[in-house]
PDB file of N, CA and C in Angstrom:
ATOM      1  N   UNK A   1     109.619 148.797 106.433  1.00  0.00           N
ATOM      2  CA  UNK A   1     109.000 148.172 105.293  1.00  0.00           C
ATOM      3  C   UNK A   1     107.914 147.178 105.722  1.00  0.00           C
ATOM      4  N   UNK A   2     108.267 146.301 106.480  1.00  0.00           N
ATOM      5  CA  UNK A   2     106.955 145.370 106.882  1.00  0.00           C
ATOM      6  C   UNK A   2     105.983 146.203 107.712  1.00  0.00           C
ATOM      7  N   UNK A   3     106.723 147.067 108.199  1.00  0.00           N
ATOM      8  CA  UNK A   3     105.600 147.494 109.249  1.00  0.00           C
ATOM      9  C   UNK A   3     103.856 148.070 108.305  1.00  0.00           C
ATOM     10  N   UNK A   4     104.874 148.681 106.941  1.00  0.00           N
ATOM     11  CA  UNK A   4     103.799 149.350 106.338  1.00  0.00           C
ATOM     12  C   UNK A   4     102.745 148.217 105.147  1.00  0.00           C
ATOM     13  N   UNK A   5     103.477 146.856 104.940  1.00  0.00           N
ATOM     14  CA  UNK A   5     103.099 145.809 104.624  1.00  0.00           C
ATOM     15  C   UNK A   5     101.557 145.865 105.555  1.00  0.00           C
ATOM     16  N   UNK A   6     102.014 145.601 106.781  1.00  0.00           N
ATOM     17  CA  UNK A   6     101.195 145.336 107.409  1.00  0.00           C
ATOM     18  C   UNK A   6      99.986 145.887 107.635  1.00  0.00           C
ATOM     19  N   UNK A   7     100.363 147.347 107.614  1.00  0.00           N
ATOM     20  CA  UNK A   7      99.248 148.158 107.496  1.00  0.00           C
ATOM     21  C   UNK A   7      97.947 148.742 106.180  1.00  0.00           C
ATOM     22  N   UNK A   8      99.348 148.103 105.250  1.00  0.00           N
ATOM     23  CA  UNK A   8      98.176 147.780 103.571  1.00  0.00           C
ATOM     24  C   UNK A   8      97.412 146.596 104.279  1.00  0.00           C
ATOM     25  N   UNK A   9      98.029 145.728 104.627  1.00  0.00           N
ATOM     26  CA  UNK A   9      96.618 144.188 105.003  1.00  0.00           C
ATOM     27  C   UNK A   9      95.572 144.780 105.382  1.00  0.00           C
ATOM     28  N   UNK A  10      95.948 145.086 107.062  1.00  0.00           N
ATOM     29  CA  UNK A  10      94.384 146.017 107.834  1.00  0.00           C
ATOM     30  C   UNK A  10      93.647 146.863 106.871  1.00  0.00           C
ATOM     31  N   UNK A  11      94.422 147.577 105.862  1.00  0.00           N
ATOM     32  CA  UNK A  11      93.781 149.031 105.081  1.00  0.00           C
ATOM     33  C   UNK A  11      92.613 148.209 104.058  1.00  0.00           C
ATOM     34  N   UNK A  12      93.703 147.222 103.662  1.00  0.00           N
ATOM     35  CA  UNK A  12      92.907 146.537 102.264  1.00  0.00           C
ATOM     36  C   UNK A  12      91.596 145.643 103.197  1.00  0.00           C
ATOM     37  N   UNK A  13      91.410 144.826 103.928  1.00  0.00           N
ATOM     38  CA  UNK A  13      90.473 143.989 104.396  1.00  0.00           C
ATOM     39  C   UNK A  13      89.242 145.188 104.582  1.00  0.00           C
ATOM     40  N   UNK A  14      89.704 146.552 105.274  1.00  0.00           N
ATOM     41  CA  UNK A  14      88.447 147.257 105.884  1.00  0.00           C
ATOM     42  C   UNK A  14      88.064 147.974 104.383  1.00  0.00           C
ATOM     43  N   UNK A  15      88.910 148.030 103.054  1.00  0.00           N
ATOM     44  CA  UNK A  15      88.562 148.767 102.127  1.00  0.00           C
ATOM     45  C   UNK A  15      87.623 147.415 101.670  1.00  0.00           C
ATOM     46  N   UNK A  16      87.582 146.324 101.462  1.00  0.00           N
ATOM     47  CA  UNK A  16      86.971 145.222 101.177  1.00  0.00           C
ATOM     48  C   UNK A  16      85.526 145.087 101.801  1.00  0.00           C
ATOM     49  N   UNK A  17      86.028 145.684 102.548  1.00  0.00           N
ATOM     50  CA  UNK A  17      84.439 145.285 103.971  1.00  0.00           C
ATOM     51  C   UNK A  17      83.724 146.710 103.328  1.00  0.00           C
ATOM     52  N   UNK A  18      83.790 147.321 103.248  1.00  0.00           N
ATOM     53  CA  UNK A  18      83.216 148.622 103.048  1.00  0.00           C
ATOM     54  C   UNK A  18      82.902 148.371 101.881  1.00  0.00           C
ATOM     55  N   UNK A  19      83.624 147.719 100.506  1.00  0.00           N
ATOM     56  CA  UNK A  19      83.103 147.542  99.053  1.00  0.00           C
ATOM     57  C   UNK A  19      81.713 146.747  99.218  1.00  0.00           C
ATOM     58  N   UNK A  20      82.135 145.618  99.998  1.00  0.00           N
ATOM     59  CA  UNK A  20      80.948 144.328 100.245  1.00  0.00           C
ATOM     60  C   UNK A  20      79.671 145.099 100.761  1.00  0.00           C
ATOM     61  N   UNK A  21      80.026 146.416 101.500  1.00  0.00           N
ATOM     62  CA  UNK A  21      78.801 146.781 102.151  1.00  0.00           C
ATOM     63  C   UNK A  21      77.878 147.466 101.465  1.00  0.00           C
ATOM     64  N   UNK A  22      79.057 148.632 100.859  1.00  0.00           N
ATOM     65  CA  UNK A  22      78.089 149.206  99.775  1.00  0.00           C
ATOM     66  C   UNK A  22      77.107 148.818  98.721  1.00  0.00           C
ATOM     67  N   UNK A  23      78.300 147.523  98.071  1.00  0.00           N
ATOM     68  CA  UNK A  23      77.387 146.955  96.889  1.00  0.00           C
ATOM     69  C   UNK A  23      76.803 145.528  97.307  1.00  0.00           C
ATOM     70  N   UNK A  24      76.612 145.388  98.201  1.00  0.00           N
ATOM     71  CA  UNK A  24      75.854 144.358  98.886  1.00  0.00           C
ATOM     72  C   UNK A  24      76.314 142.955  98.493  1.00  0.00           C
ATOM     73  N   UNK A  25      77.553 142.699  98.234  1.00  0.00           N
ATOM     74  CA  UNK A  25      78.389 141.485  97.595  1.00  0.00           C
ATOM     75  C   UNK A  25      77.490 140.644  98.846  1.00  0.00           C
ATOM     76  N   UNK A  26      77.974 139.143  97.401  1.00  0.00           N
ATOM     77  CA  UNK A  26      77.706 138.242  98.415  1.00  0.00           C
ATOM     78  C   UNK A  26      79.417 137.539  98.909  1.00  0.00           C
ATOM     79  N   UNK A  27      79.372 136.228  99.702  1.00  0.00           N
ATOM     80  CA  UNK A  27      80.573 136.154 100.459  1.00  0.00           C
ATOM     81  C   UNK A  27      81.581 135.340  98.770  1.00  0.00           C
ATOM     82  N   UNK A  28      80.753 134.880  98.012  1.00  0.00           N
ATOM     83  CA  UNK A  28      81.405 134.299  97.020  1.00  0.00           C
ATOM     84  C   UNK A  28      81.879 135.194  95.580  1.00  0.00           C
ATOM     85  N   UNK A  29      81.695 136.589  95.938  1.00  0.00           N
ATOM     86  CA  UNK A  29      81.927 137.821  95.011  1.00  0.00           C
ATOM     87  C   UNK A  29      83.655 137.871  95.350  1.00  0.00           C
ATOM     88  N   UNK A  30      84.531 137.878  94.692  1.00  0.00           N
ATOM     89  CA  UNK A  30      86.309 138.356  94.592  1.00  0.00           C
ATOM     90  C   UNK A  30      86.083 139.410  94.847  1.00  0.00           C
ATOM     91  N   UNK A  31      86.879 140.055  95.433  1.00  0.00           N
ATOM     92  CA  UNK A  31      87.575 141.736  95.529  1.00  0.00           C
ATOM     93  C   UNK A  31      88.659 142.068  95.510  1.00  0.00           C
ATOM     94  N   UNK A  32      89.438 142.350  94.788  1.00  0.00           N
ATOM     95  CA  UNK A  32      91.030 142.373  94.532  1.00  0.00           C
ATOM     96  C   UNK A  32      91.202 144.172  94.740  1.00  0.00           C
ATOM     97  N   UNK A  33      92.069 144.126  95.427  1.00  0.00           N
ATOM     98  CA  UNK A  33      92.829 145.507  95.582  1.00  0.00           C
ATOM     99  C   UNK A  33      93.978 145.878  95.585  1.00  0.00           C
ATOM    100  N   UNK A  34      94.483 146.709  94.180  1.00  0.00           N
ATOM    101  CA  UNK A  34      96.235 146.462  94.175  1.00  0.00           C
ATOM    102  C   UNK A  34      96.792 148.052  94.066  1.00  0.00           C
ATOM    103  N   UNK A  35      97.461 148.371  94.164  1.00  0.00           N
ATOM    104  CA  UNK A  35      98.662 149.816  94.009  1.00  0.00           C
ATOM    105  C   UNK A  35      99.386 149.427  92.798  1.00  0.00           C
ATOM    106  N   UNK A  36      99.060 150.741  91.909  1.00  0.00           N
ATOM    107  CA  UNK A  36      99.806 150.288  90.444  1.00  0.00           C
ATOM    108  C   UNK A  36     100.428 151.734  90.641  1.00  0.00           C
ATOM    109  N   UNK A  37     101.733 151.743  90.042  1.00  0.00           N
ATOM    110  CA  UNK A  37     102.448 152.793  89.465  1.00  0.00           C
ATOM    111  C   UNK A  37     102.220 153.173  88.214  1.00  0.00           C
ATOM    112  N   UNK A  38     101.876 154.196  87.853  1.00  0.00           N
ATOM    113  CA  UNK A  38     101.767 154.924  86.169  1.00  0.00           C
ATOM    114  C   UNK A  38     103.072 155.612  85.838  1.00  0.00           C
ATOM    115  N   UNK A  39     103.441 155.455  84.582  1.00  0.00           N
ATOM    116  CA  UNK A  39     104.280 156.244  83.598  1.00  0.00           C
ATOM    117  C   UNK A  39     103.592 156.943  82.943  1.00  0.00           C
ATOM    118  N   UNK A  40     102.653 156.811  83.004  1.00  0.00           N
ATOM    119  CA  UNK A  40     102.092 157.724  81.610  1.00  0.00           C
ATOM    120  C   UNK A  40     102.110 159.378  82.063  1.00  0.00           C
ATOM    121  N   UNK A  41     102.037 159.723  80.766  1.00  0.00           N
ATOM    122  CA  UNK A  41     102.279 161.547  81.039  1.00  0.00           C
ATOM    123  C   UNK A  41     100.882 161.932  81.883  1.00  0.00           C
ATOM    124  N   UNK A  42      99.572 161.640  82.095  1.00  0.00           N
ATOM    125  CA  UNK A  42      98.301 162.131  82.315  1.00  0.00           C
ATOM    126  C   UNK A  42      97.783 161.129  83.232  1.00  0.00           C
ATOM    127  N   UNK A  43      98.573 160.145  83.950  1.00  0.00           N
ATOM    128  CA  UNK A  43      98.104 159.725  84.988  1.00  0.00           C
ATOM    129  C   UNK A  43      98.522 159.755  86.522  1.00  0.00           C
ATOM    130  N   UNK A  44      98.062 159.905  87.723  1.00  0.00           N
ATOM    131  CA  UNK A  44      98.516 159.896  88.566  1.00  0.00           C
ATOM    132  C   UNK A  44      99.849 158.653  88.881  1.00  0.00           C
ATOM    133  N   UNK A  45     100.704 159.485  89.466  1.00  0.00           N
ATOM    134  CA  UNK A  45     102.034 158.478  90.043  1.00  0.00           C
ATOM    135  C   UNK A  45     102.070 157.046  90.931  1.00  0.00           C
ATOM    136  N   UNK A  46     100.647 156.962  91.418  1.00  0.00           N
ATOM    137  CA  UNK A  46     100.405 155.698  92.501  1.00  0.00           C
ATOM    138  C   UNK A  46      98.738 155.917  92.276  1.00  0.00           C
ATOM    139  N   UNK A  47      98.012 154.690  91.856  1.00  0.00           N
ATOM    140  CA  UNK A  47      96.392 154.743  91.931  1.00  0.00           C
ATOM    141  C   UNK A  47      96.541 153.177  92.704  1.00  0.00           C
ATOM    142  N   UNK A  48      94.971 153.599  92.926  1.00  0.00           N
ATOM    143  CA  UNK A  48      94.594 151.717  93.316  1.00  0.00           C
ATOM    144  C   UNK A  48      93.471 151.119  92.392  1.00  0.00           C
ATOM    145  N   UNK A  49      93.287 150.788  92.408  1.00  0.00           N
ATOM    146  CA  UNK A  49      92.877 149.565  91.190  1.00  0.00           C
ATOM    147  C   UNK A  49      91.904 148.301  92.150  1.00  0.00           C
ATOM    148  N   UNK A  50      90.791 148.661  92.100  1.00  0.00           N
ATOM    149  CA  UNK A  50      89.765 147.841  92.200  1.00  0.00           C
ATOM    150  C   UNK A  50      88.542 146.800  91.588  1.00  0.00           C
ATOM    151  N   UNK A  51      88.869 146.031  92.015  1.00  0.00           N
ATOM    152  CA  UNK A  51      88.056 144.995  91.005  1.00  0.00           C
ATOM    153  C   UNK A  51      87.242 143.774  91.453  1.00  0.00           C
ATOM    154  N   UNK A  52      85.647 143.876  91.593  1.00  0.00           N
ATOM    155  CA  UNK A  52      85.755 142.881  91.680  1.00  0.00           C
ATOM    156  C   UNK A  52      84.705 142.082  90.977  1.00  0.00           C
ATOM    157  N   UNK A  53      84.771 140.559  91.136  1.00  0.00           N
ATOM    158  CA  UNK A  53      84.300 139.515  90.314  1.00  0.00           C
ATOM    159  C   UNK A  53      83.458 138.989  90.889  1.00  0.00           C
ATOM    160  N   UNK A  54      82.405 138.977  90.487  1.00  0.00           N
ATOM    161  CA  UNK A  54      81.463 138.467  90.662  1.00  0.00           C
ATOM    162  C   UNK A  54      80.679 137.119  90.368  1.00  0.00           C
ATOM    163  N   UNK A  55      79.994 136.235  90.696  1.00  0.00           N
ATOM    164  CA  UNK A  55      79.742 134.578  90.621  1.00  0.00           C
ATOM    165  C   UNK A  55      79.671 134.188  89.303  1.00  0.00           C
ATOM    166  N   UNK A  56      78.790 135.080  88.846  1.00  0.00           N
ATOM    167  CA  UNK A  56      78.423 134.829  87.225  1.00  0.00           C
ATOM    168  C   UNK A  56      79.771 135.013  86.061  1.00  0.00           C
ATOM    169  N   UNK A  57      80.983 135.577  86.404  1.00  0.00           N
ATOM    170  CA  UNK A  57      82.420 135.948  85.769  1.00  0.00           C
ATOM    171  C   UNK A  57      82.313 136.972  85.268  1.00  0.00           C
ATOM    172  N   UNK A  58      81.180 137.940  85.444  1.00  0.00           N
ATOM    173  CA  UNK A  58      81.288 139.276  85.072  1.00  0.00           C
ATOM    174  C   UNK A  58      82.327 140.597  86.121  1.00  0.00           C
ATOM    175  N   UNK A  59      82.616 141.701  85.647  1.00  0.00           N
ATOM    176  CA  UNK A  59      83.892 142.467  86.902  1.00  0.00           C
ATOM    177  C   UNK A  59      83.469 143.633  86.523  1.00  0.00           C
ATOM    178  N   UNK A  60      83.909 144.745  87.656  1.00  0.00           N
ATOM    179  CA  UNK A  60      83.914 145.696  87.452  1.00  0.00           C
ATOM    180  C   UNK A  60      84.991 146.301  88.267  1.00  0.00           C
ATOM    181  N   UNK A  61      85.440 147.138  87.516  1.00  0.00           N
ATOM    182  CA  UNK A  61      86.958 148.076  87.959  1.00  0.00           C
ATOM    183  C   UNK A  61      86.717 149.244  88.093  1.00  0.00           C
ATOM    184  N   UNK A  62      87.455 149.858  89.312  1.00  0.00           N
ATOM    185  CA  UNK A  62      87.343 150.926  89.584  1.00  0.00           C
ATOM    186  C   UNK A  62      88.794 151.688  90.292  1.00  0.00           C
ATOM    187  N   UNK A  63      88.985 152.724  89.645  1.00  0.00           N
ATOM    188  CA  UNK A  63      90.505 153.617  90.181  1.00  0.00           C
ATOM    189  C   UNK A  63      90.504 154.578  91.238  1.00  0.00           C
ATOM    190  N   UNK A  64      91.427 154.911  91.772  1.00  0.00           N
ATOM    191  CA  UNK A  64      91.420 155.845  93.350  1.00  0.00           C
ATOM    192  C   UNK A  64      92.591 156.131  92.625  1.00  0.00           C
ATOM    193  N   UNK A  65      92.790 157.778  92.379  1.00  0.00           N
ATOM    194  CA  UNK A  65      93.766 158.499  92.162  1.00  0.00           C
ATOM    195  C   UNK A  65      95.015 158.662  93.318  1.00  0.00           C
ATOM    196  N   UNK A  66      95.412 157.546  94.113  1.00  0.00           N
ATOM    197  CA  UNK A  66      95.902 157.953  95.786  1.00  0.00           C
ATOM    198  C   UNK A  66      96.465 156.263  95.720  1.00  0.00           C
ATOM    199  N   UNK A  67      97.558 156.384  96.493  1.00  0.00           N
ATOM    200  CA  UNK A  67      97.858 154.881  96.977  1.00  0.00           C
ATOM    201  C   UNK A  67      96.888 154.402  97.448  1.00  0.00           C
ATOM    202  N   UNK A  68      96.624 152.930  98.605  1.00  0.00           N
ATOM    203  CA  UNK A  68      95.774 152.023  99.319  1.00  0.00           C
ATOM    204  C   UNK A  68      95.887 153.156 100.494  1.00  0.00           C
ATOM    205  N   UNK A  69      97.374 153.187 100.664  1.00  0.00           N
ATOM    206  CA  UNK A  69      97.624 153.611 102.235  1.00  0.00           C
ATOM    207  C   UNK A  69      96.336 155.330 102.415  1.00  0.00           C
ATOM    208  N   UNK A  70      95.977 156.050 101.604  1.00  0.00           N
ATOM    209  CA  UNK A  70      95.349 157.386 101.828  1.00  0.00           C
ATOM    210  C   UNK A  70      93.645 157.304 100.963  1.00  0.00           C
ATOM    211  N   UNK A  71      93.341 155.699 100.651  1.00  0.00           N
ATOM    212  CA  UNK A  71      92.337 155.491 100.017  1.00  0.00           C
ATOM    213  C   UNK A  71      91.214 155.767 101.522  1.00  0.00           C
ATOM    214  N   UNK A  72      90.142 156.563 101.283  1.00  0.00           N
ATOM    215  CA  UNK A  72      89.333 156.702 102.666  1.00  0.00           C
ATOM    216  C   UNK A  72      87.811 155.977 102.144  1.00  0.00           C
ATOM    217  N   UNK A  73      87.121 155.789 103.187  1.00  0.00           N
ATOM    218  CA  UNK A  73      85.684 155.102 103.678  1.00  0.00           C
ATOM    219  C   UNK A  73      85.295 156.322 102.039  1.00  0.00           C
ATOM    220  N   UNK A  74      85.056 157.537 102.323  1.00  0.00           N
ATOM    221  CA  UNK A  74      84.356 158.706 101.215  1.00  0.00           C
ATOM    222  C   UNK A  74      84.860 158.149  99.991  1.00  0.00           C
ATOM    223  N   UNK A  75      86.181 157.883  99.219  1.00  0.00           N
ATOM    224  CA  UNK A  75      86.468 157.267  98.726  1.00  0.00           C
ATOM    225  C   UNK A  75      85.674 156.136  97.800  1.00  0.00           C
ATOM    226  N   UNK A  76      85.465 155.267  98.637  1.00  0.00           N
ATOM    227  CA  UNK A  76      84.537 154.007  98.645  1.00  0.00           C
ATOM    228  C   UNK A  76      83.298 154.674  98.579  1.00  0.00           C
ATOM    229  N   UNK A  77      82.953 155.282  99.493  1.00  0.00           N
ATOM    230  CA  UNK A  77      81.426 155.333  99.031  1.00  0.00           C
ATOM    231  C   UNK A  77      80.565 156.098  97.509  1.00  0.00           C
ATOM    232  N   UNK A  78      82.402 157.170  96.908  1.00  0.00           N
ATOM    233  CA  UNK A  78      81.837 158.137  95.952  1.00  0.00           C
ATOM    234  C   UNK A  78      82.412 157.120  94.599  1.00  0.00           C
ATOM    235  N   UNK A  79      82.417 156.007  94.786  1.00  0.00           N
ATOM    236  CA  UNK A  79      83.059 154.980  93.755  1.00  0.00           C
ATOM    237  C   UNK A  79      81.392 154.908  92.644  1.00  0.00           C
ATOM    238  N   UNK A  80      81.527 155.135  91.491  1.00  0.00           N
ATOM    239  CA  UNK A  80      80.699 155.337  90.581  1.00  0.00           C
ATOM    240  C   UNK A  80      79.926 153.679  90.585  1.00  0.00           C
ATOM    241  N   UNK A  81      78.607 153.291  90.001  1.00  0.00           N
ATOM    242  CA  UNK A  81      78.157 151.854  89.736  1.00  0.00           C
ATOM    243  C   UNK A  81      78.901 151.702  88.700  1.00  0.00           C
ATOM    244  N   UNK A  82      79.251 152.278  87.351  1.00  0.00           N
ATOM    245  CA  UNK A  82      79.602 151.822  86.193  1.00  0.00           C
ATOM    246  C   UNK A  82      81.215 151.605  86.739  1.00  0.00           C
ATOM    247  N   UNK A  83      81.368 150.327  85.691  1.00  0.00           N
ATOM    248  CA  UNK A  83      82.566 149.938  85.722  1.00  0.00           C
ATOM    249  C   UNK A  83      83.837 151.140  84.867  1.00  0.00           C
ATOM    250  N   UNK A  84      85.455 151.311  84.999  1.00  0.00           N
ATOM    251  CA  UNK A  84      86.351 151.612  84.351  1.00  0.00           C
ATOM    252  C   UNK A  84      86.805 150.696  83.394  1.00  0.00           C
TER     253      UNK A  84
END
């Protein structure tokens, strides 16, 4: 269990670094990255849930049909501009 703790940290910081790169964040932009479970009949069983906030308090969210742990760099880069 911790071991894989641990390996969401490393996963999430380089999925962070890669958001910042793409959309050219600055260092005072939030980036939150979480693993949500769905019930619903038409959604995937584990997504990730991206979000981030920007200086002015405006956000934009974005979903990965896949846990953190199998979220890839392609992933990130095929992440739409418009927000979810």
């Amino acid at each position: 269990m911790f071991n894989r703790k641990t390996q969401n940290i490393e996963k999430i910081r380089n999925l962070k670094l890669l958001i910042s790169n793409k959309y050219e964040l600055s260092d005072n932009t939030i980036i939150s990255i979480a693993e949500l479970s769905c019930h619903e009949p038409d959604c995937p069983p584990i997504e990730t849930v991206i979000t981030v906030r920007y200086e002015n308090g405006s956000m934009k969210n974005w979903r990965v049909a896949k846990p953190i742990s199998e979220v890839e760099e392609t992933d990130i880069y095929e992440l739409e501009e418009h927000s979810h």
